[in-house]
PDB file of N, CA and C in Angstrom:
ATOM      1  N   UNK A   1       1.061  24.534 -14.134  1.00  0.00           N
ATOM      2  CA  UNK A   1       1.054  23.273 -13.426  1.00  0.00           C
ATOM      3  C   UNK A   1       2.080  23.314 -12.300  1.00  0.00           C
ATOM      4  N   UNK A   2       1.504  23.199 -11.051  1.00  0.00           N
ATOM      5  CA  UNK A   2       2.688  22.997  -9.975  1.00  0.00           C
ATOM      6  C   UNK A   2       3.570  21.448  -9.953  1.00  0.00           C
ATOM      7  N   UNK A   3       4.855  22.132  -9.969  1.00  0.00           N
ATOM      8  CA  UNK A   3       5.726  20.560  -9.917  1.00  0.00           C
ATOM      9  C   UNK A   3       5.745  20.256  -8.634  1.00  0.00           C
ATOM     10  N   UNK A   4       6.139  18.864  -8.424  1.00  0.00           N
ATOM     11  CA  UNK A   4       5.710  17.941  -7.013  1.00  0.00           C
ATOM     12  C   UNK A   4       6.832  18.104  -6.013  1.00  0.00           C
ATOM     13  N   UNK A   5       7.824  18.976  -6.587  1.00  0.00           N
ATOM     14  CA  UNK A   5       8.635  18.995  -5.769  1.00  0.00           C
ATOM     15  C   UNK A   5       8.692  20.183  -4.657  1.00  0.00           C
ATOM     16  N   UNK A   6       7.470  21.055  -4.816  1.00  0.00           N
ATOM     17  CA  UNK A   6       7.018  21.702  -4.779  1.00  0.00           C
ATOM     18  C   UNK A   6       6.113  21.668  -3.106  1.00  0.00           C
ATOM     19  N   UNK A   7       6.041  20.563  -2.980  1.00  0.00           N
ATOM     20  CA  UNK A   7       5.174  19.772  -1.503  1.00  0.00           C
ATOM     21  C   UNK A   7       6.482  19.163  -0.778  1.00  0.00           C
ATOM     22  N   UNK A   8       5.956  19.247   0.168  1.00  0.00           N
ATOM     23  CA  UNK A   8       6.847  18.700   1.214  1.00  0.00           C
ATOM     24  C   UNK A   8       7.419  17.369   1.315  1.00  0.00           C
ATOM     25  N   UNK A   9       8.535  16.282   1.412  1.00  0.00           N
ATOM     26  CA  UNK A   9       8.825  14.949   1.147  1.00  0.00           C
ATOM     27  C   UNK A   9       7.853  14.434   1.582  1.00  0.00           C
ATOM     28  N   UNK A  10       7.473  14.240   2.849  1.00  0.00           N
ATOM     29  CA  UNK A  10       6.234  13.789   3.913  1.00  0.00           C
ATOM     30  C   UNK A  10       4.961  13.832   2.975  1.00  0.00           C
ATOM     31  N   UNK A  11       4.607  15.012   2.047  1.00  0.00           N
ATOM     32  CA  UNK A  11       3.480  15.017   1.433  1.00  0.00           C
ATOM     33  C   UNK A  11       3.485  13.922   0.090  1.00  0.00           C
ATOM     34  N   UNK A  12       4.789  14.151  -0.338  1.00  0.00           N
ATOM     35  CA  UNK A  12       5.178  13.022  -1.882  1.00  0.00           C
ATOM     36  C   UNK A  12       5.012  11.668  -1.377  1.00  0.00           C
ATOM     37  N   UNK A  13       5.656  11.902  -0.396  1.00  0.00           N
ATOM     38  CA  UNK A  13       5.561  10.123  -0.032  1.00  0.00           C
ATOM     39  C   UNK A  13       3.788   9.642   0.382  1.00  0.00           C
ATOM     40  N   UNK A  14       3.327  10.238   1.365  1.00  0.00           N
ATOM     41  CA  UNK A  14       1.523  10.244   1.075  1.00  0.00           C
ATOM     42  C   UNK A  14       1.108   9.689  -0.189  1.00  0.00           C
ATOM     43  N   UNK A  15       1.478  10.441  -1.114  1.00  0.00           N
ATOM     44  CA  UNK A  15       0.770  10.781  -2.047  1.00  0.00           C
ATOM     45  C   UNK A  15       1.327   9.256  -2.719  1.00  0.00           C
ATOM     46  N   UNK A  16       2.710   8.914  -2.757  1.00  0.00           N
ATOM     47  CA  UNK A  16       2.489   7.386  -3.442  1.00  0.00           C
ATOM     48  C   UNK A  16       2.132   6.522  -2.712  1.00  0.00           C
ATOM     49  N   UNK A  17       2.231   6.632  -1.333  1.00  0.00           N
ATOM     50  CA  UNK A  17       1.543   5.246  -0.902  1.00  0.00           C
ATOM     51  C   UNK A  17      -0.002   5.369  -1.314  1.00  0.00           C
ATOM     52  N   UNK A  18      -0.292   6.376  -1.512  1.00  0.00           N
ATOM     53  CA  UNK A  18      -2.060   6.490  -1.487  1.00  0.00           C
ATOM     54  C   UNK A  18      -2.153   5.983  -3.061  1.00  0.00           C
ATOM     55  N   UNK A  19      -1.504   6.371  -3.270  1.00  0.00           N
ATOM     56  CA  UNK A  19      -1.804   5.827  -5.379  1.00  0.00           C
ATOM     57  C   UNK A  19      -1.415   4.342  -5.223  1.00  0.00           C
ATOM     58  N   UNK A  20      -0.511   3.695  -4.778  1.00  0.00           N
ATOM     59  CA  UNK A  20      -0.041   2.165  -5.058  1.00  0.00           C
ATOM     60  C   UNK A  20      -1.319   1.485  -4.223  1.00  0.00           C
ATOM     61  N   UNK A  21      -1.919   2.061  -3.176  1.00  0.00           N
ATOM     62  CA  UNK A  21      -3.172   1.314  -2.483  1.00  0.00           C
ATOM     63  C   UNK A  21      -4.377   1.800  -2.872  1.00  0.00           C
ATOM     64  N   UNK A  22      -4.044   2.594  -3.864  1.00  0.00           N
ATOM     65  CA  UNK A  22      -5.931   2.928  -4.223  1.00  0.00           C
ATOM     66  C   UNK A  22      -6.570   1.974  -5.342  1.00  0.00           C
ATOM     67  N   UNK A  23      -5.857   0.841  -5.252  1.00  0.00           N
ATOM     68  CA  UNK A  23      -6.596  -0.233  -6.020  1.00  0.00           C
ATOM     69  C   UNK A  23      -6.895  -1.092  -5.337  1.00  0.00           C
ATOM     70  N   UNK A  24      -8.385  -1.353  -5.129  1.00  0.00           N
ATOM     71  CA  UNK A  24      -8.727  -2.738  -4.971  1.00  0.00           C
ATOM     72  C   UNK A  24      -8.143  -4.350  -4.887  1.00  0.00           C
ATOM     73  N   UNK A  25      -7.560  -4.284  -6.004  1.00  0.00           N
ATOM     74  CA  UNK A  25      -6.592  -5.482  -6.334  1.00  0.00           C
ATOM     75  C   UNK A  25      -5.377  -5.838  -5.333  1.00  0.00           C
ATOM     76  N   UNK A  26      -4.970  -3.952  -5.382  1.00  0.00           N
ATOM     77  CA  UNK A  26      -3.402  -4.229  -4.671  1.00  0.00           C
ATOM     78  C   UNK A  26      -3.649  -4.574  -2.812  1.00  0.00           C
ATOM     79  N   UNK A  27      -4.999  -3.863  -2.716  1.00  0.00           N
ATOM     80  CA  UNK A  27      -5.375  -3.779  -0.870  1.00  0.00           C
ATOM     81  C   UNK A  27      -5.336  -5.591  -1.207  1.00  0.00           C
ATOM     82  N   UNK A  28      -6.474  -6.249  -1.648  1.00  0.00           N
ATOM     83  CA  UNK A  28      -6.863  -7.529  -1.661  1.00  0.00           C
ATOM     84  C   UNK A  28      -5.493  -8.467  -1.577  1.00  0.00           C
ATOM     85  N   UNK A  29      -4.331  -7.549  -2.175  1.00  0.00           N
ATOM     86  CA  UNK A  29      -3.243  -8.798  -2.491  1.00  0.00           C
ATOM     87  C   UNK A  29      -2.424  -8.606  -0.995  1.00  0.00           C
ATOM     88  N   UNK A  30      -1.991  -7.089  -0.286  1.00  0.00           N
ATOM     89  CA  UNK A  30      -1.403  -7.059   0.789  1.00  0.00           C
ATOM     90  C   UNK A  30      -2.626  -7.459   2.251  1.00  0.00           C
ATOM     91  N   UNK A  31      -3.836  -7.766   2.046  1.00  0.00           N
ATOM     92  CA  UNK A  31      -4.665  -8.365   3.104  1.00  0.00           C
ATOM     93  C   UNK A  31      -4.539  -9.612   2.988  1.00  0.00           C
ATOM     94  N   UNK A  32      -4.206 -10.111   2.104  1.00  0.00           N
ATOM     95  CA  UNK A  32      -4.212 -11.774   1.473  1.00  0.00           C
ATOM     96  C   UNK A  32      -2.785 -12.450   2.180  1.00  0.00           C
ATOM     97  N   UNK A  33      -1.859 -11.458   2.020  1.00  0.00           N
ATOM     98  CA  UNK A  33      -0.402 -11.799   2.705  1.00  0.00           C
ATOM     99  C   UNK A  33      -0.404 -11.554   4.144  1.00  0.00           C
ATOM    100  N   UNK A  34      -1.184 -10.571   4.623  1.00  0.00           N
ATOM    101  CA  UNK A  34      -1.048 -10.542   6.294  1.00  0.00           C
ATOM    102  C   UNK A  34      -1.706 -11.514   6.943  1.00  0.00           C
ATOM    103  N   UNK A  35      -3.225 -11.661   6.230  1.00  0.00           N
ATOM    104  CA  UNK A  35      -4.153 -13.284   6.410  1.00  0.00           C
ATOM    105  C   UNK A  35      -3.266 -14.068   6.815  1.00  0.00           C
ATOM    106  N   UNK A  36      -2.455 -14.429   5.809  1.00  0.00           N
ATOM    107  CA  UNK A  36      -1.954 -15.687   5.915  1.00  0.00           C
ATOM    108  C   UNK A  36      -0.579 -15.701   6.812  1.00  0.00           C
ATOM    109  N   UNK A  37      -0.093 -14.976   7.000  1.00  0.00           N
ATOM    110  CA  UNK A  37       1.265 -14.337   8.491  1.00  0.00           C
ATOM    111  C   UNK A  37       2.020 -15.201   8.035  1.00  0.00           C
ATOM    112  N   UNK A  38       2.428 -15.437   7.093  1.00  0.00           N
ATOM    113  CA  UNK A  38       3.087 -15.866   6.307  1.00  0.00           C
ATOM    114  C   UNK A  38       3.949 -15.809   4.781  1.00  0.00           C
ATOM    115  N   UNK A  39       5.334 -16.408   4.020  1.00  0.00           N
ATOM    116  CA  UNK A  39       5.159 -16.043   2.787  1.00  0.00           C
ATOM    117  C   UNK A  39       4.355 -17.008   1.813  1.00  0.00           C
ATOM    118  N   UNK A  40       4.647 -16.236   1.220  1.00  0.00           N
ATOM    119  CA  UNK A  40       3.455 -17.181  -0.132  1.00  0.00           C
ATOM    120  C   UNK A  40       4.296 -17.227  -1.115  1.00  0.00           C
ATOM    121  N   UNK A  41       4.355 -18.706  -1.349  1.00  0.00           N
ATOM    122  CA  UNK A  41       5.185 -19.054  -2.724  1.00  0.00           C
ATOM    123  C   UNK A  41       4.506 -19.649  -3.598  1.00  0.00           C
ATOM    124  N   UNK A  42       4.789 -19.214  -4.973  1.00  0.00           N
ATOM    125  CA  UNK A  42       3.743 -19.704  -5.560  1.00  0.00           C
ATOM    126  C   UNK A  42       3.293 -18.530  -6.761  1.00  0.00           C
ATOM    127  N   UNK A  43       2.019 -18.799  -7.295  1.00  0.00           N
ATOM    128  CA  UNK A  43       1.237 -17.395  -7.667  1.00  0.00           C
ATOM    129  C   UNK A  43       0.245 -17.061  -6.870  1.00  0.00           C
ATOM    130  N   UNK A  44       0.338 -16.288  -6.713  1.00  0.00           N
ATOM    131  CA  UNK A  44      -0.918 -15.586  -5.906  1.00  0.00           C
ATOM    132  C   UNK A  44      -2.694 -15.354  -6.515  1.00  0.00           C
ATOM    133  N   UNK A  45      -2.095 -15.761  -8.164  1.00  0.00           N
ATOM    134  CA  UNK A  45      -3.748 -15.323  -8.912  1.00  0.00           C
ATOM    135  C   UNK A  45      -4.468 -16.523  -8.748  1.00  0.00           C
ATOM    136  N   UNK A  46      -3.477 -17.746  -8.046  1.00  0.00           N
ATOM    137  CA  UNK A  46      -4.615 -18.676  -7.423  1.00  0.00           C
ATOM    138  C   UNK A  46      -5.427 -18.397  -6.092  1.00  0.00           C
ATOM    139  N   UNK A  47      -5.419 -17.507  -5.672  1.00  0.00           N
ATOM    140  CA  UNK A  47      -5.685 -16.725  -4.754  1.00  0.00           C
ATOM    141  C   UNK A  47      -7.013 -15.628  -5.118  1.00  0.00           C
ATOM    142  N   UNK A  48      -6.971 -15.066  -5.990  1.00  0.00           N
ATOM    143  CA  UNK A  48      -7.291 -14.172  -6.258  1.00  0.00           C
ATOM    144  C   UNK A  48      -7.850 -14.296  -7.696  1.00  0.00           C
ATOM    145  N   UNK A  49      -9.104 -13.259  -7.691  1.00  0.00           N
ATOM    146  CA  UNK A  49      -9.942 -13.305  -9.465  1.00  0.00           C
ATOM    147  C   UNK A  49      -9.223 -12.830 -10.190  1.00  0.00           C
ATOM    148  N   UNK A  50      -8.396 -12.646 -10.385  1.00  0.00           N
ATOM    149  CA  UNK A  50      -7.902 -11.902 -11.172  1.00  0.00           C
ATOM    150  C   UNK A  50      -6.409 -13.007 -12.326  1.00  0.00           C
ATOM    151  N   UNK A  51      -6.229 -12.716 -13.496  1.00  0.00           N
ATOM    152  CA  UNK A  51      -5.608 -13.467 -14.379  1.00  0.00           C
ATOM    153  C   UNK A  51      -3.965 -12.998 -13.620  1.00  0.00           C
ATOM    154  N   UNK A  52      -3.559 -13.936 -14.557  1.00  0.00           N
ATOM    155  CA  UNK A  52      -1.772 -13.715 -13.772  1.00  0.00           C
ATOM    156  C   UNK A  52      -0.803 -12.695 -13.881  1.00  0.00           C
ATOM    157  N   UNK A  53      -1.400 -12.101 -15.162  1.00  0.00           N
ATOM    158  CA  UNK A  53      -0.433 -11.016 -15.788  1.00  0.00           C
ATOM    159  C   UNK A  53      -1.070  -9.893 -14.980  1.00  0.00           C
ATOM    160  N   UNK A  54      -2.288  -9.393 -14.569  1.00  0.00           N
ATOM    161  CA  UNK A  54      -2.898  -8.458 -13.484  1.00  0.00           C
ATOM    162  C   UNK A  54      -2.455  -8.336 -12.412  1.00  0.00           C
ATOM    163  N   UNK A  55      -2.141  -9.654 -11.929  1.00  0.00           N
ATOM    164  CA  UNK A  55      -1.565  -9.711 -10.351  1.00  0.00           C
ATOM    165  C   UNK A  55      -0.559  -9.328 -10.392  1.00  0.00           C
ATOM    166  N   UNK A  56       0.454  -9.797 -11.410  1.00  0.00           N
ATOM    167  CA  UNK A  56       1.889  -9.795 -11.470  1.00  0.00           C
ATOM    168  C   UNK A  56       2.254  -8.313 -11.731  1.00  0.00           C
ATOM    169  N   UNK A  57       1.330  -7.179 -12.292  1.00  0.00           N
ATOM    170  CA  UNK A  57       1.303  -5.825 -12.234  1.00  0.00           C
ATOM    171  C   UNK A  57       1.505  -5.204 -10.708  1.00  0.00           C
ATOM    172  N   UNK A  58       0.184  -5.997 -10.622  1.00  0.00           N
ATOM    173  CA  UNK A  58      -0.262  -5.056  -8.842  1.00  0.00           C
ATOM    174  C   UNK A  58       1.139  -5.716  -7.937  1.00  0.00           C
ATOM    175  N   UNK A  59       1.803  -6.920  -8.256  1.00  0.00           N
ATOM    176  CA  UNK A  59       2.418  -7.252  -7.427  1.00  0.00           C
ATOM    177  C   UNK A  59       3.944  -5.972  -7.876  1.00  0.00           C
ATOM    178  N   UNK A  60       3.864  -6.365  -8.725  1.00  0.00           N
ATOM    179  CA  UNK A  60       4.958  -5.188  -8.854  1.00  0.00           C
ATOM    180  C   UNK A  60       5.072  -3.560  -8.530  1.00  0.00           C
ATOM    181  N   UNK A  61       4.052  -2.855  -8.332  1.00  0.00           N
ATOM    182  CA  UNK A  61       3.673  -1.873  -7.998  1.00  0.00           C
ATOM    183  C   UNK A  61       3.677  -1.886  -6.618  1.00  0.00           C
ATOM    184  N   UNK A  62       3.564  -2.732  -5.393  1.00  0.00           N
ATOM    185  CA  UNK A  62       3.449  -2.929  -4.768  1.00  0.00           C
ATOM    186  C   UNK A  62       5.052  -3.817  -4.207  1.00  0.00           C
ATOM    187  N   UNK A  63       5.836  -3.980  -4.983  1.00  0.00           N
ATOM    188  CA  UNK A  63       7.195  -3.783  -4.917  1.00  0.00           C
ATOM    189  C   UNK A  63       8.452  -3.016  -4.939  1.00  0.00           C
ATOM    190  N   UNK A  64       7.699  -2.041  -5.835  1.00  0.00           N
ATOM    191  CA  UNK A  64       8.471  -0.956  -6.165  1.00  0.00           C
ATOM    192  C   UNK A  64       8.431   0.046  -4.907  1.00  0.00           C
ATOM    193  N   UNK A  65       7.069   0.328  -4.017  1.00  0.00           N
ATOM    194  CA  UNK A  65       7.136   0.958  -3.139  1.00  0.00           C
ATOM    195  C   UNK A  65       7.661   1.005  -1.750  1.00  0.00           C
ATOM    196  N   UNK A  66       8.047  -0.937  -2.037  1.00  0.00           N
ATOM    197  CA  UNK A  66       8.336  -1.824  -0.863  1.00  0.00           C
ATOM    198  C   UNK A  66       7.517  -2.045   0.372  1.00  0.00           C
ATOM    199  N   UNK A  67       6.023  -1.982  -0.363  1.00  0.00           N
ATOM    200  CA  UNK A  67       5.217  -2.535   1.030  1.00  0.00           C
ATOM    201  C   UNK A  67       5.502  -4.198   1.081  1.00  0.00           C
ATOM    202  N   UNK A  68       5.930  -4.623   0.123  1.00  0.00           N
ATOM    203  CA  UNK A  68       6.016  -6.172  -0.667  1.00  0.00           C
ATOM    204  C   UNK A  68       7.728  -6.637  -0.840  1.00  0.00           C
ATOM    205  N   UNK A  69       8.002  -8.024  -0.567  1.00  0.00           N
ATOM    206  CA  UNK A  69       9.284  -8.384  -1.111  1.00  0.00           C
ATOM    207  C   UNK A  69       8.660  -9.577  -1.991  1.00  0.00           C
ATOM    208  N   UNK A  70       9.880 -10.025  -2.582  1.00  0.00           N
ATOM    209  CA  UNK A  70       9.397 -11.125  -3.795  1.00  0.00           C
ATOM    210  C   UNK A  70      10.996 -11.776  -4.651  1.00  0.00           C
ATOM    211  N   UNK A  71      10.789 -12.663  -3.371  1.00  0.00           N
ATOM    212  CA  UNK A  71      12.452 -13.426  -3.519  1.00  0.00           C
ATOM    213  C   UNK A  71      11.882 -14.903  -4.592  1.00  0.00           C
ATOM    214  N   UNK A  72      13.178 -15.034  -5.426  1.00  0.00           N
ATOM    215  CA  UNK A  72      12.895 -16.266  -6.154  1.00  0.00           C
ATOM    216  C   UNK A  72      13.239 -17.138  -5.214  1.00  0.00           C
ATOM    217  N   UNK A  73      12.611 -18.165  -5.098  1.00  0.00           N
ATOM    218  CA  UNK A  73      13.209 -19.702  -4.933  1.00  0.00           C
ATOM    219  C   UNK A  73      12.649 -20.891  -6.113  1.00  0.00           C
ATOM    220  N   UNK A  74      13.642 -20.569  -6.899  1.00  0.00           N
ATOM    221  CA  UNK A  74      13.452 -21.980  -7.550  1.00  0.00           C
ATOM    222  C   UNK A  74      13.070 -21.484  -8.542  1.00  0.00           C
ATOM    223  N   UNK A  75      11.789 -22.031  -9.124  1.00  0.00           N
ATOM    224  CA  UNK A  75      10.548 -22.028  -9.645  1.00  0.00           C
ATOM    225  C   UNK A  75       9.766 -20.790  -9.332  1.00  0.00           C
ATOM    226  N   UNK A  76       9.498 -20.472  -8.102  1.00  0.00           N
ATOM    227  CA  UNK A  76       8.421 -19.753  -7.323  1.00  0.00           C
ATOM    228  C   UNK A  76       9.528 -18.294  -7.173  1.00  0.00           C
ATOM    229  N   UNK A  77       8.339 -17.545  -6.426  1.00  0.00           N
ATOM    230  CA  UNK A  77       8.949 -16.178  -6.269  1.00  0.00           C
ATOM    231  C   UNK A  77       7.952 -16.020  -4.880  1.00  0.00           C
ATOM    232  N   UNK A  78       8.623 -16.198  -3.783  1.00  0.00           N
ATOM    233  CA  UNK A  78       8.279 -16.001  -1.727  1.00  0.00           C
ATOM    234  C   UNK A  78       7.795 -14.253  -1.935  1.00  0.00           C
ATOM    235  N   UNK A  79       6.147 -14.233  -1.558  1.00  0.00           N
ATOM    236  CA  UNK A  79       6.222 -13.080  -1.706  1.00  0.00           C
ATOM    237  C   UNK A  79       6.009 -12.448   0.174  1.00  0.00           C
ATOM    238  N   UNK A  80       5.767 -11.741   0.709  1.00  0.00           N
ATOM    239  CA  UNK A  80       6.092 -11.080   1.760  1.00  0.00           C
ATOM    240  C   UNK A  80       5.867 -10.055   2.020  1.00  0.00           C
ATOM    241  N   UNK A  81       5.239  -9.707   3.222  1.00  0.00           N
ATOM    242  CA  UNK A  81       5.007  -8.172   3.442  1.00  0.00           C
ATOM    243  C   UNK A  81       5.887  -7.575   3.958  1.00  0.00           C
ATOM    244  N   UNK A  82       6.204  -6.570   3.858  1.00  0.00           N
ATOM    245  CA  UNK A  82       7.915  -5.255   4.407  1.00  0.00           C
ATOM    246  C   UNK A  82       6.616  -4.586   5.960  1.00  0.00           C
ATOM    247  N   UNK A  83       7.116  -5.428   6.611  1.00  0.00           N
ATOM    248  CA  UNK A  83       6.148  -4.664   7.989  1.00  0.00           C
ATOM    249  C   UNK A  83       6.815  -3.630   8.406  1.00  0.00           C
ATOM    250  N   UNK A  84       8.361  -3.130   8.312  1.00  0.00           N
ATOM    251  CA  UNK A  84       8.714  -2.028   8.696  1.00  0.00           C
ATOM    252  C   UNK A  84       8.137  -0.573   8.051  1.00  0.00           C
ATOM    253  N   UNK A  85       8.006  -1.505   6.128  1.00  0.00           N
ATOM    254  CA  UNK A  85       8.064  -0.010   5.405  1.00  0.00           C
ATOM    255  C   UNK A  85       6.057   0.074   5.667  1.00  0.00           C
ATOM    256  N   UNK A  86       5.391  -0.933   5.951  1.00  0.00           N
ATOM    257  CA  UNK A  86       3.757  -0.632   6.431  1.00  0.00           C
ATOM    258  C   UNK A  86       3.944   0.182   7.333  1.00  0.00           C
ATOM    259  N   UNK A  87       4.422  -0.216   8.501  1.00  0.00           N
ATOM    260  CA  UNK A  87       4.807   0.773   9.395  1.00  0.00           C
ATOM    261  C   UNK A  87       5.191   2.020   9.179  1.00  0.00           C
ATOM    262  N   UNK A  88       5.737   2.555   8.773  1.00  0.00           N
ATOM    263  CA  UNK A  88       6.350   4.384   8.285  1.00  0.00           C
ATOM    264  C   UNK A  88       5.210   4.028   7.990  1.00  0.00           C
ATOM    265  N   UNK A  89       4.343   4.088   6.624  1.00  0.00           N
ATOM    266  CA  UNK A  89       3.373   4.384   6.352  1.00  0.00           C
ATOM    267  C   UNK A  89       2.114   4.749   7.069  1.00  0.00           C
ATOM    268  N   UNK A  90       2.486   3.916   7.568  1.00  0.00           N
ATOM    269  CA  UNK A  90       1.075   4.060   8.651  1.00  0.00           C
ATOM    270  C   UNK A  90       1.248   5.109   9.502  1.00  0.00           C
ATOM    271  N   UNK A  91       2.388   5.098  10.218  1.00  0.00           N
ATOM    272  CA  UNK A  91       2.864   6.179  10.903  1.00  0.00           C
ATOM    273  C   UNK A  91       2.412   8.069  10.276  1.00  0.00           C
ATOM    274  N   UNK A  92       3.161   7.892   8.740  1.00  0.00           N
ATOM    275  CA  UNK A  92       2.757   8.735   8.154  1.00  0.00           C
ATOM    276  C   UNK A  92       1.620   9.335   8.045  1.00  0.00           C
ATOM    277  N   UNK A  93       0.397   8.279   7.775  1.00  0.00           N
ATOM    278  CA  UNK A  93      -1.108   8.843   7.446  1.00  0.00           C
ATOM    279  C   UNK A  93      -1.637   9.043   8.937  1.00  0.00           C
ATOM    280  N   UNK A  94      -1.053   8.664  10.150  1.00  0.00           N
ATOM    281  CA  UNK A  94      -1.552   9.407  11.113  1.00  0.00           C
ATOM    282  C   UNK A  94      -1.377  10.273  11.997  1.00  0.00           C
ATOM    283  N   UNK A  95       0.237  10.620  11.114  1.00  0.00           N
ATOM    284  CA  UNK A  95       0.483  11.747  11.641  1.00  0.00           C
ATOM    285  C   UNK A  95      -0.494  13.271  10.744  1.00  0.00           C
ATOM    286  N   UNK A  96      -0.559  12.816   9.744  1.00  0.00           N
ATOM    287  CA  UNK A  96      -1.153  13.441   9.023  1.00  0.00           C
ATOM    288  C   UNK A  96      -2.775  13.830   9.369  1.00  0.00           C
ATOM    289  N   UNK A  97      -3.426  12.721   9.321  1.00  0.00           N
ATOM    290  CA  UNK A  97      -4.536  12.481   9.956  1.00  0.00           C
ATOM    291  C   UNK A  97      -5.137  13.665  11.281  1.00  0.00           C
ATOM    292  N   UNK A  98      -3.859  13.241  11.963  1.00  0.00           N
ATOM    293  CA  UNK A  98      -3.794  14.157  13.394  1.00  0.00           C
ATOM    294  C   UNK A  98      -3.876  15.416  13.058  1.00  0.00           C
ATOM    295  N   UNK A  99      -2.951  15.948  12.683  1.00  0.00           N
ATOM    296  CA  UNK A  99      -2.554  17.452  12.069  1.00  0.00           C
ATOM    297  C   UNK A  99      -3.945  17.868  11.487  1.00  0.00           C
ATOM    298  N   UNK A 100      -4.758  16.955  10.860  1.00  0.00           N
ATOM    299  CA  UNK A 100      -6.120  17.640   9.878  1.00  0.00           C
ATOM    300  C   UNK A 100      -7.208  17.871  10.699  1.00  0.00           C
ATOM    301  N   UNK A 101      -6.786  16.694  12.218  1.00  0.00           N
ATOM    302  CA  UNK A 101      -7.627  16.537  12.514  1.00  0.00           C
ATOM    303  C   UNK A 101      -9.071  17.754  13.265  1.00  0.00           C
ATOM    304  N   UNK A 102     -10.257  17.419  13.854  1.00  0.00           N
ATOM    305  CA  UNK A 102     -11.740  18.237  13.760  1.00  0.00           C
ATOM    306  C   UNK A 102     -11.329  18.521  15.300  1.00  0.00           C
ATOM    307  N   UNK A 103     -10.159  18.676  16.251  1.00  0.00           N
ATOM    308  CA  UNK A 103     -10.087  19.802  16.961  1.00  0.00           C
ATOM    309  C   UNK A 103     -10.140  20.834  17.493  1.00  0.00           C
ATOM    310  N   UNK A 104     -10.186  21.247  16.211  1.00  0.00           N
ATOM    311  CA  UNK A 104     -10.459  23.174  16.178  1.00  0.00           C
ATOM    312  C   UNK A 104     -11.345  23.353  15.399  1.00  0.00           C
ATOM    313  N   UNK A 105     -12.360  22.362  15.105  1.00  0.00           N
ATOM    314  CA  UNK A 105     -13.309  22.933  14.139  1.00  0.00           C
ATOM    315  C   UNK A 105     -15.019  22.268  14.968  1.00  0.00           C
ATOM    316  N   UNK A 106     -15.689  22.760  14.134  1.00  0.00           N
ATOM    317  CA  UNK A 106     -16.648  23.098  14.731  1.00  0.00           C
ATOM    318  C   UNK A 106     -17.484  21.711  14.255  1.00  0.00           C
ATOM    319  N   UNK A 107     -18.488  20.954  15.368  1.00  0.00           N
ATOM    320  CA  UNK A 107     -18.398  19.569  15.160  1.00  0.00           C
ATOM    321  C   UNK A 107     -20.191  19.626  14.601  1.00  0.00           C
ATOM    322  N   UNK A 108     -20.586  20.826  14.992  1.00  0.00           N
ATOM    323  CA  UNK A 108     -22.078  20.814  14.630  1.00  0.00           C
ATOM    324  C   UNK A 108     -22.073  21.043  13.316  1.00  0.00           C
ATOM    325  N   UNK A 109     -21.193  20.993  12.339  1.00  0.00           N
ATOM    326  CA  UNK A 109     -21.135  21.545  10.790  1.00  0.00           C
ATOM    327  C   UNK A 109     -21.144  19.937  10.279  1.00  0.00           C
ATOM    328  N   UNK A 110     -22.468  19.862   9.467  1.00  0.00           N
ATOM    329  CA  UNK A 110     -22.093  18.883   8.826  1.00  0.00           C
ATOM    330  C   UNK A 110     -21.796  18.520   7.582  1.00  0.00           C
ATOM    331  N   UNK A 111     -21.051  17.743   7.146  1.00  0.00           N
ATOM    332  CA  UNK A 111     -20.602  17.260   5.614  1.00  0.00           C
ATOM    333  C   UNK A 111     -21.457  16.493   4.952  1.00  0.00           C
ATOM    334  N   UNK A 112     -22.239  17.100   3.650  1.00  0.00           N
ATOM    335  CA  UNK A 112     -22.890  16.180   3.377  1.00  0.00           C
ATOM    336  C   UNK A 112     -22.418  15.802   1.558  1.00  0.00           C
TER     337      UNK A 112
END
C-alpha cells in the first residue's frame, strides 16, 4: 500500500477537497450559502431534505476543511462561506486541470 505522504502536498490537498465535496449534500449546503451572499443563522436542515443530525455532519466536514465557518450567536450558530480558502481551491483544481490538460494530445481520440 502506498502511504499518502508519498504524493506531493498540492496532490493531498486535491485529494481532500475532492472527498469533502464529493457529496451531494455537502455541494447543496455550500451552493445554498453562496445563493444566499449571505450568513445563515439558524439550521440549515430547514433548508434542505435532509434531517438535522445529517446536515450537522456535512456541516462539519465542511468545517474542518474550512470551506465553511460556523460562529455561535446565542442560540444559533452564523454559518458562512471561507471565500479565501474556495479560492486556493479553486485555484488548485485549475492549476491542475491545466497541467492535464488535451494540449499535447491528440483530439481525434475519443473517450468513450
Amino acid at each position: 500500500m502506498i502511504k499518502i505522504e508519498a504524493f506531493s502536498t498540492e496532490l493531498q490537498e486535491l485529494a481532500k477537497f475532492a472527498k469533502a465535496i464529493s457529496h451531494p449534500a455537502r455541494l447543496a449546503i455550500l451552493k445554498y450559502l453562496a445563493e444566499t451572499k449571505t450568513c445563515i443563522s439558524g439550521d440549515i436542515s430547514d433548508y434542505l431534505p435532509l434531517s438535522r443530525s445529517t446536515v450537522s455532519q456535512h456541516l462539519k466536514d465542511l468545517k474542518e476543511l474550512g470551506l465553511i465557518h460556523g460562529e455561535i450567536d446565542g442560540l444559533k450558530v452564523n454559518y458562512c462561506l471561507c471565500n479565501s480558502t474556495i479560492l486556493s481551491y479553486k485555484t488548485l483544481f485549475e492549476e491542475f486541470f491545466n497541467e492535464i490538460g488535451t494540449e499535447n494530445q491528440d483530439l481525434t481520440t475519443n473517450c468513450k
